[in-house]
PDB file of N, CA and C in Angstrom:
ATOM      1  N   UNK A   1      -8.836  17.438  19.514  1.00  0.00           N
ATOM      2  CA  UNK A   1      -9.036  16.653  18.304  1.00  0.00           C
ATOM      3  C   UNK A   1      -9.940  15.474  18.592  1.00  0.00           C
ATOM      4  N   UNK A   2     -10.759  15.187  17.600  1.00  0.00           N
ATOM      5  CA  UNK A   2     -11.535  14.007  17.569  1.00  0.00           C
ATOM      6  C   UNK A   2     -11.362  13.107  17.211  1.00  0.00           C
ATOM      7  N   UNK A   3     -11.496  11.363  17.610  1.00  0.00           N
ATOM      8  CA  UNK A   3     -11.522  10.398  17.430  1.00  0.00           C
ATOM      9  C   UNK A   3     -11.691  10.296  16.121  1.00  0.00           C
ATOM     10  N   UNK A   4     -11.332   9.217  15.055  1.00  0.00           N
ATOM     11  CA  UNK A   4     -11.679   9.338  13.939  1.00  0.00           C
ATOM     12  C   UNK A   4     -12.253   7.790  13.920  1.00  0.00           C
ATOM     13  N   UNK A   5     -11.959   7.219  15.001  1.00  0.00           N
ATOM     14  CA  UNK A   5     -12.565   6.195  14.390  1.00  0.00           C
ATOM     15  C   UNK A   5     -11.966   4.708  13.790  1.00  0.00           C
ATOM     16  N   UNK A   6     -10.378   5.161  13.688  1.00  0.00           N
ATOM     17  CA  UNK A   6      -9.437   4.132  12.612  1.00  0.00           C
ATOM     18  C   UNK A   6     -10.356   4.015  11.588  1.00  0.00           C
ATOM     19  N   UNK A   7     -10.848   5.330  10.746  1.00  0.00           N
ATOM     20  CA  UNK A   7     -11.346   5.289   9.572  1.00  0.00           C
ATOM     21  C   UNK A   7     -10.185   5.914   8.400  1.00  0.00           C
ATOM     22  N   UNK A   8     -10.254   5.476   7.461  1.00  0.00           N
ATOM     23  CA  UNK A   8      -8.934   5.522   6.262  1.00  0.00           C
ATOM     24  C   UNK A   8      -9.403   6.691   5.883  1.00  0.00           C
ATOM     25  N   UNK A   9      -8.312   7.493   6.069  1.00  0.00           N
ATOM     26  CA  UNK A   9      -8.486   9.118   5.382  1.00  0.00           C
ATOM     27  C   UNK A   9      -7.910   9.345   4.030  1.00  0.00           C
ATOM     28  N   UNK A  10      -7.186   8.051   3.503  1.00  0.00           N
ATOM     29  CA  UNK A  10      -6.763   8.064   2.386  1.00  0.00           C
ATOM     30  C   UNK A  10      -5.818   6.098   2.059  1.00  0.00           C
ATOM     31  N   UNK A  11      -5.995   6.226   0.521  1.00  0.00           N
ATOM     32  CA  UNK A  11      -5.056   5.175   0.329  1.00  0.00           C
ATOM     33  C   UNK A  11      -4.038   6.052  -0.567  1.00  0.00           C
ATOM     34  N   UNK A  12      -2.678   5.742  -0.004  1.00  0.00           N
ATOM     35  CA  UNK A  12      -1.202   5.928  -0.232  1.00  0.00           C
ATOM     36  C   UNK A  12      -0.758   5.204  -1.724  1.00  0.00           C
ATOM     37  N   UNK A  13      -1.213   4.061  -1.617  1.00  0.00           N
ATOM     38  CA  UNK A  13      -0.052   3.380  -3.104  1.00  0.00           C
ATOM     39  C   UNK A  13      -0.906   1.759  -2.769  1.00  0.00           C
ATOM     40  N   UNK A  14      -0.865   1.212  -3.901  1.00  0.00           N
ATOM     41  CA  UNK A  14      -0.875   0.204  -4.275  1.00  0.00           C
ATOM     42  C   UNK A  14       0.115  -0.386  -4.612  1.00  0.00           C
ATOM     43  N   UNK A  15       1.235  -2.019  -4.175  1.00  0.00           N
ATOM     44  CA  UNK A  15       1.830  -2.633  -4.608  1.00  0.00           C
ATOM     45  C   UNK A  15       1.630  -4.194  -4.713  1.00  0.00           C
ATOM     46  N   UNK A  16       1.866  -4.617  -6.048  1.00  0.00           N
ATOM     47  CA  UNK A  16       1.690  -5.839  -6.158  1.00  0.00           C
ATOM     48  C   UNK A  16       2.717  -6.276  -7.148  1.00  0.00           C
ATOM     49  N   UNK A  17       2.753  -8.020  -7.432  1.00  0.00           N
ATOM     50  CA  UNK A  17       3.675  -8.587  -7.945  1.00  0.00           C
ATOM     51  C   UNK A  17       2.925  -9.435  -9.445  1.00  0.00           C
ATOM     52  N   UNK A  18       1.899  -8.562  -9.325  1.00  0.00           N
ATOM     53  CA  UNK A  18       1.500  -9.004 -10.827  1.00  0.00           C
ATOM     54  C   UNK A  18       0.681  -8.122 -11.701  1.00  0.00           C
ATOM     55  N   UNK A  19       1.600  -8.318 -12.669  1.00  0.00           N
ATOM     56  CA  UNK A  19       1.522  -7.408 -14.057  1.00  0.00           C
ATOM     57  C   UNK A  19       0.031  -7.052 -14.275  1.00  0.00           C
ATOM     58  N   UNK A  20      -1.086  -8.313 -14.135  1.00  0.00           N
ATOM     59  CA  UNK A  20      -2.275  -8.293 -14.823  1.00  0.00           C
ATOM     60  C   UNK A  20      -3.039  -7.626 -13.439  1.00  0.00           C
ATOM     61  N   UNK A  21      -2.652  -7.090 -12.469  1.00  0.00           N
ATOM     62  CA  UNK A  21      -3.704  -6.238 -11.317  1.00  0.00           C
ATOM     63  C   UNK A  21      -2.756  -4.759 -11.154  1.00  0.00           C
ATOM     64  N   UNK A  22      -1.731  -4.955 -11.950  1.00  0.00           N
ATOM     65  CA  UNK A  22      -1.126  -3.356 -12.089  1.00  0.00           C
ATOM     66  C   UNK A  22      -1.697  -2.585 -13.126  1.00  0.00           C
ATOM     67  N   UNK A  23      -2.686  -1.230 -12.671  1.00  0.00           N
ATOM     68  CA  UNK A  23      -3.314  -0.417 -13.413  1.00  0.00           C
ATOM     69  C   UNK A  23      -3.012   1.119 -13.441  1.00  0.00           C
ATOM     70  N   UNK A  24      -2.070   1.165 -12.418  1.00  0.00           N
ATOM     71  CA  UNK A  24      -1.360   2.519 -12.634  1.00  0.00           C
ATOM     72  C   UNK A  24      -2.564   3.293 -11.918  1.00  0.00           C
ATOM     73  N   UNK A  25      -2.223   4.783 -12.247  1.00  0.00           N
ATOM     74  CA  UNK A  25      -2.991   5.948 -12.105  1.00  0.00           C
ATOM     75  C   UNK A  25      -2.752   6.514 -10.770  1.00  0.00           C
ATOM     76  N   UNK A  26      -3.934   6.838  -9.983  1.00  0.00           N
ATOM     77  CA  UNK A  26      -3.903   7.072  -8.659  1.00  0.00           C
ATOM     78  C   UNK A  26      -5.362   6.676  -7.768  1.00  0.00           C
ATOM     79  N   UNK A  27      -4.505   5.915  -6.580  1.00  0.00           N
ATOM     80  CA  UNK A  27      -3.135   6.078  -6.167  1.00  0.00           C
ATOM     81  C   UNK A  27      -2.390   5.345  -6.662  1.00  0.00           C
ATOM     82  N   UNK A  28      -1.021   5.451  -6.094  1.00  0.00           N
ATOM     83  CA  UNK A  28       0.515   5.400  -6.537  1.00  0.00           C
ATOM     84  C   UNK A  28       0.154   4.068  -6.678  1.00  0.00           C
ATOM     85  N   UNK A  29       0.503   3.286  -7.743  1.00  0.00           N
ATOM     86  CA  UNK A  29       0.181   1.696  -8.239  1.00  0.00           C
ATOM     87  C   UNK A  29       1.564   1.333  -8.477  1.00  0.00           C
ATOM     88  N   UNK A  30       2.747   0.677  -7.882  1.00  0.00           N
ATOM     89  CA  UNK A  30       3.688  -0.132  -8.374  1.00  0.00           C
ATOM     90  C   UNK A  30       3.711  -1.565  -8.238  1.00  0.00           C
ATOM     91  N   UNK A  31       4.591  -1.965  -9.290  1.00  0.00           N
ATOM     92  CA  UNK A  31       4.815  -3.238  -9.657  1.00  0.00           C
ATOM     93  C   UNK A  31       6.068  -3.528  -9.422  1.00  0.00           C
ATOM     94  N   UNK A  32       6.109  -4.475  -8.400  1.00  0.00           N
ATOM     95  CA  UNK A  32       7.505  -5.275  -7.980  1.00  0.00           C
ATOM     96  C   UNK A  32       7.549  -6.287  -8.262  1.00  0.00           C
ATOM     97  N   UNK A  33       8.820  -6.547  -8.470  1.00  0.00           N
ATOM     98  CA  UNK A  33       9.461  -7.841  -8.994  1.00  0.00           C
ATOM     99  C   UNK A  33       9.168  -9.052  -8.180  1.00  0.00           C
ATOM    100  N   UNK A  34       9.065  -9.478  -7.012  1.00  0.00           N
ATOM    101  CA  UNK A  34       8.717 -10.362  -6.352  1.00  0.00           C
ATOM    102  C   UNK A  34       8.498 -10.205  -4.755  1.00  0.00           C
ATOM    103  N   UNK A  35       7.576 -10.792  -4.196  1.00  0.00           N
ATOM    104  CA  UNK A  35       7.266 -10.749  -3.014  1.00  0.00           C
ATOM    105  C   UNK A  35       8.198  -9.970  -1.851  1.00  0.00           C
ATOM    106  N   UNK A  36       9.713 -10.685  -2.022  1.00  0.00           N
ATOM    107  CA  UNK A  36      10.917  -9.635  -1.124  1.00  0.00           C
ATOM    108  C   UNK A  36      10.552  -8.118  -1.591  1.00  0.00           C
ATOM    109  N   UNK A  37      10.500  -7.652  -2.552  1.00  0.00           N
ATOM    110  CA  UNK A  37      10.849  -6.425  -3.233  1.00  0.00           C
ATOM    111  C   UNK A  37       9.386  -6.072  -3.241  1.00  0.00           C
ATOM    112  N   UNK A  38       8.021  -6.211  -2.640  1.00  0.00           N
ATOM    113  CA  UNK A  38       6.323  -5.690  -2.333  1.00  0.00           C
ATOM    114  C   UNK A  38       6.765  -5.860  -0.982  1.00  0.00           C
ATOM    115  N   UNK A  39       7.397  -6.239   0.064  1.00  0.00           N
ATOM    116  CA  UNK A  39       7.134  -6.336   1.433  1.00  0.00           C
ATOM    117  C   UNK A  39       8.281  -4.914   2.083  1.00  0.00           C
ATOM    118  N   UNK A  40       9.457  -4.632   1.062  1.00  0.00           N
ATOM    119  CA  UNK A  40      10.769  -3.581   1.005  1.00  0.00           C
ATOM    120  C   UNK A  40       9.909  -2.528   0.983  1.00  0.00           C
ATOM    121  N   UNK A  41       8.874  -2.586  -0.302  1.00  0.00           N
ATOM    122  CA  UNK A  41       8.884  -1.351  -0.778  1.00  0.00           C
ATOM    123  C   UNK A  41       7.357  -0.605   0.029  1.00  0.00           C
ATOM    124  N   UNK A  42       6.592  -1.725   0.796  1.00  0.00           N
ATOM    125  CA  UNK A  42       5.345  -1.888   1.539  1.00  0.00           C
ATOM    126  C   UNK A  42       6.541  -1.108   2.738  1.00  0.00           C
ATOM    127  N   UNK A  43       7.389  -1.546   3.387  1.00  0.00           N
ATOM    128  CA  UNK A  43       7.697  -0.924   4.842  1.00  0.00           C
ATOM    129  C   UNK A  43       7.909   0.676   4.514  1.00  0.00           C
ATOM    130  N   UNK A  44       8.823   0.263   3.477  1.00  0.00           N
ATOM    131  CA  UNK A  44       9.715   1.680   3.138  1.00  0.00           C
ATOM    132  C   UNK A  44       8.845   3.127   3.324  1.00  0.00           C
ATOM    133  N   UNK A  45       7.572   2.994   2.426  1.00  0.00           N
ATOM    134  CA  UNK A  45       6.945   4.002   2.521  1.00  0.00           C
ATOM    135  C   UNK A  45       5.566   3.924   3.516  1.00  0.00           C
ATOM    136  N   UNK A  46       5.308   3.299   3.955  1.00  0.00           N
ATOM    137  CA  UNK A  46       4.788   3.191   5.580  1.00  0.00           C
ATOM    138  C   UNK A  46       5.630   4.276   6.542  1.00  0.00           C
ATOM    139  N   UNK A  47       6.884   3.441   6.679  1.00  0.00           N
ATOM    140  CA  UNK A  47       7.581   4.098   6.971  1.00  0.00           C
ATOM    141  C   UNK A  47       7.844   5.886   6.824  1.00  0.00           C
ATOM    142  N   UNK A  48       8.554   6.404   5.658  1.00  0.00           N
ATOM    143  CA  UNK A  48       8.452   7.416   5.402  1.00  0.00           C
ATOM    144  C   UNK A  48       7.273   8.335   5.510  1.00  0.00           C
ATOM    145  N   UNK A  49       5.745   7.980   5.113  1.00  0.00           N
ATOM    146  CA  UNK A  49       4.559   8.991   4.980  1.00  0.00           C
ATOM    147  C   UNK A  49       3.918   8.221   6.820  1.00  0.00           C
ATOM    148  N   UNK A  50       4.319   7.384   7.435  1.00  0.00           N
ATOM    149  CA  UNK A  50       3.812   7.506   8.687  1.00  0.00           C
ATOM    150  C   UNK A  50       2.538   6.608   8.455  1.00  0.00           C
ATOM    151  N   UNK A  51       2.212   5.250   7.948  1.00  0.00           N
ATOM    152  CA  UNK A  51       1.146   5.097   7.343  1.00  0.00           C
ATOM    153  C   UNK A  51       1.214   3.562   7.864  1.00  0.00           C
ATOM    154  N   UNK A  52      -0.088   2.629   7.848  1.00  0.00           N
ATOM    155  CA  UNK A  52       0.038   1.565   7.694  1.00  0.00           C
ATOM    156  C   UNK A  52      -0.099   0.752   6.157  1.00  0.00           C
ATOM    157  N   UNK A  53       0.330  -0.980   6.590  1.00  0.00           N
ATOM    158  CA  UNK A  53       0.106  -1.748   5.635  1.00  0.00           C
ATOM    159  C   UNK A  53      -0.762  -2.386   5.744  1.00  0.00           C
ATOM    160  N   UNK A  54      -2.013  -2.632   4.382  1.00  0.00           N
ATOM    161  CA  UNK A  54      -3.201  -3.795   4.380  1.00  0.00           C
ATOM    162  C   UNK A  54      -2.603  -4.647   3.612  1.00  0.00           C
ATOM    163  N   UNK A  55      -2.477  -5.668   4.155  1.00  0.00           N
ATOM    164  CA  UNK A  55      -1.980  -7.097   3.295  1.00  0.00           C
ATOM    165  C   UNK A  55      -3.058  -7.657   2.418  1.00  0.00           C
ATOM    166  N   UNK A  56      -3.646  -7.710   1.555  1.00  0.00           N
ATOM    167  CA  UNK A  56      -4.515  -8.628   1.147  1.00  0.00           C
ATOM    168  C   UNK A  56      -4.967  -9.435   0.438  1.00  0.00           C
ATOM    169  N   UNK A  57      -5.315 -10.745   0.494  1.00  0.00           N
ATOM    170  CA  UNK A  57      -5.823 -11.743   0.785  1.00  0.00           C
ATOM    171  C   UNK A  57      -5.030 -12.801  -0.757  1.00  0.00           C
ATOM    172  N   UNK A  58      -4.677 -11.481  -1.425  1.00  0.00           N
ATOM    173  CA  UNK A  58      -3.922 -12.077  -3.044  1.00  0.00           C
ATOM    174  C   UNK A  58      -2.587 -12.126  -2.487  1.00  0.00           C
ATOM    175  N   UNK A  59      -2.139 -11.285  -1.586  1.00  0.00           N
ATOM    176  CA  UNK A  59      -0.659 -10.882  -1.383  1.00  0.00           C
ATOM    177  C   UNK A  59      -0.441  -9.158  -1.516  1.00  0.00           C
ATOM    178  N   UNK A  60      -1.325  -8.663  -1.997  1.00  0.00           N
ATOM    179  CA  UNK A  60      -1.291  -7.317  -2.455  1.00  0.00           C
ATOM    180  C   UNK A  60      -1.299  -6.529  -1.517  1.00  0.00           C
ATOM    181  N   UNK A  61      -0.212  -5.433  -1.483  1.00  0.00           N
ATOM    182  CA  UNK A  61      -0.509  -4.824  -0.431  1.00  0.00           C
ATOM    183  C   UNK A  61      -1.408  -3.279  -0.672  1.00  0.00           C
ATOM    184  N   UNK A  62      -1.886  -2.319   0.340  1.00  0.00           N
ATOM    185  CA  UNK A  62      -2.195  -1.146   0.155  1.00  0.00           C
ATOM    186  C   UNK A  62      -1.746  -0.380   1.281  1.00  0.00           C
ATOM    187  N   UNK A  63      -1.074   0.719   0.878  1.00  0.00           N
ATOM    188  CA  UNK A  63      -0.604   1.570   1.880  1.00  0.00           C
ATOM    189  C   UNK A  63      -1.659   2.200   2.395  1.00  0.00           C
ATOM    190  N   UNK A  64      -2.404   2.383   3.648  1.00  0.00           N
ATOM    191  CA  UNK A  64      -3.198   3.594   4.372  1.00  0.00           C
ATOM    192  C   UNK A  64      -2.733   4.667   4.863  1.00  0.00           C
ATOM    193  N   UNK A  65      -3.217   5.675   5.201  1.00  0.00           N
ATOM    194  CA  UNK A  65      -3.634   6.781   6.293  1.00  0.00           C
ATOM    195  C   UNK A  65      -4.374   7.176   6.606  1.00  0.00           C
ATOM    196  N   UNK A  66      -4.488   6.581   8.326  1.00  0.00           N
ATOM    197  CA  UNK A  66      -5.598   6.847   9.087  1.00  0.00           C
ATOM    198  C   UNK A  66      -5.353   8.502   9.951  1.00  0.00           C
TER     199      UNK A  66
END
């Protein structure tokens, strides 16, 4: 197998804690109630699909797979 690079072979989900940057569709876009409940729901499925977290720079997170 070949190096890839740590290039993103996909984004997993979008979560954030505000209404007005939640647009749904795909990928998976949820809206949590507050920061505890985007950082739960950021491990949780990291966790489960094997993936990392991009934190960014609003608070928003995005699930990867590299």
């Amino acid at each position: 197998m070949g190096n890839n690079g740590g290039q993103i072979k996909g984004i997993l989900a979008f979560i954030t804690t505000d209404k007005n940057r939640y647009l749904g569709g795909d990928p998976l876009s949820l809206l949590a109630k507050d920061q505890a409940e985007l950082v739960d729901i950021s491990n949780s499925l990291a966790e489960v699909f094997l993936a990392d977290i991009l934190e960014l720079k609003n608070g928003d997170h995005i699930i990867i797979k590299k």
